[in-house]
Protein backbone atom coordinates (compact mmCIF):
# COMPACT_ATOMS: atom_id res chain seq x y z
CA UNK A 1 119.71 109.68 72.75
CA UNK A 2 123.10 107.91 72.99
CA UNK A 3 123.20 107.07 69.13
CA UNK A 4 123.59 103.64 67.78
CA UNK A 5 126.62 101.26 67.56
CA UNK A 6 126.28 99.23 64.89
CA UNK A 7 123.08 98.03 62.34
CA UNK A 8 122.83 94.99 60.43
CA UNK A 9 120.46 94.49 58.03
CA UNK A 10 118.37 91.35 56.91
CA UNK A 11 117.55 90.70 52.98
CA UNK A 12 113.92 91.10 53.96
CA UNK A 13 114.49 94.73 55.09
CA UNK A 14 114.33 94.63 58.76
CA UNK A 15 117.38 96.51 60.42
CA UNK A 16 118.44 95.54 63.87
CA UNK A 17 120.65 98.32 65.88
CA UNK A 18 122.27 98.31 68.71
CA UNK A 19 122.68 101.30 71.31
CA UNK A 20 124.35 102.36 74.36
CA UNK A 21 127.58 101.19 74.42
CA UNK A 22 129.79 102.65 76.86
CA UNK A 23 133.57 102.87 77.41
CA UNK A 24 135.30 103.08 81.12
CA UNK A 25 136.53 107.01 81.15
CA UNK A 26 134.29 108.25 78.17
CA UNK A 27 131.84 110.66 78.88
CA UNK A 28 128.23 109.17 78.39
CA UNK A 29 124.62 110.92 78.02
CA UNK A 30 123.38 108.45 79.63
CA UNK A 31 125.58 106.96 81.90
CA UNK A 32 122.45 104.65 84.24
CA UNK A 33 120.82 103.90 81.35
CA UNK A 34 121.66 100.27 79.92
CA UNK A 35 121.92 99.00 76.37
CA UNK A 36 119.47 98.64 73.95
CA UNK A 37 118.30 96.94 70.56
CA UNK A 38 115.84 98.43 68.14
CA UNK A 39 114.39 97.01 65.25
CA UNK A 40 113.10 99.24 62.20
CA UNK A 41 111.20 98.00 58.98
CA UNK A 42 113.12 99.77 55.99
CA UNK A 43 110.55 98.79 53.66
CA UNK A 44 107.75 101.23 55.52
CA UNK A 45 107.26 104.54 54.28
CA UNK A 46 108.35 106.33 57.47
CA UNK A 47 110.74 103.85 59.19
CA UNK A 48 110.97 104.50 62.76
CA UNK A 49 112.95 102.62 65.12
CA UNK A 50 111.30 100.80 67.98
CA UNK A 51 112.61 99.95 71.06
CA UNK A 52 112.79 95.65 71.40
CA UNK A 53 111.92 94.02 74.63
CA UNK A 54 114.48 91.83 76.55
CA UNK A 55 113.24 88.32 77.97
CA UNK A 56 112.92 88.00 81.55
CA UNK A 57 116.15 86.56 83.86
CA UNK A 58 118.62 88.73 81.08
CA UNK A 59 121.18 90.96 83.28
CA UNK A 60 119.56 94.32 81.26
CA UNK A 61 121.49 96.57 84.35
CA UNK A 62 124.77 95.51 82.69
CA UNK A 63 123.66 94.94 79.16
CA UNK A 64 126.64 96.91 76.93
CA UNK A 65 126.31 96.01 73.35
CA UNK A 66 129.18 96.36 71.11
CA UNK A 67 128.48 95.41 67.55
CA UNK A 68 125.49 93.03 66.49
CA UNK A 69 124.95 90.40 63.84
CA UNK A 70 122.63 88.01 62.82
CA UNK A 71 122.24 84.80 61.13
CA UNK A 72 119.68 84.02 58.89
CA UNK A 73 119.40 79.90 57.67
């Protein structure tokens, strides 16, 4: 609906993306909606991404990602 941001993308496959970001003055489909992170599984047949839940006491009203990465040890 309001595209993605940015992706990055574990060895194992799994692709986290981020959505929603919003700039002061730039028009917005969405413009109540907050941010969002989806996960997909590249190594499924028909990868589809899925919507992740956000832990309880996060600020979600105000969440505006910009960019993502991970770290894996």
């Amino acid at each position: 609906e309001s595209g993605s941001e940015d992706i990055d993308i574990l060895p194992n496959g799994l692709a986290f993306i981020s959505s929603g970001l919003k700039y002061p003055g730039l028009k917005t489909l969405a413009p109540d909606k907050p941010g969002e992170i989806f996960l997909m599984d590249l190594n499924e047949d028909n990868p589809r991404a899925v919507e992740l839940r956000i832990s309880r006491g996060f600020d979600l009203a105000s969440f505006n990602p910009h960019g993502i990465s991970t770290y894996v040890d």
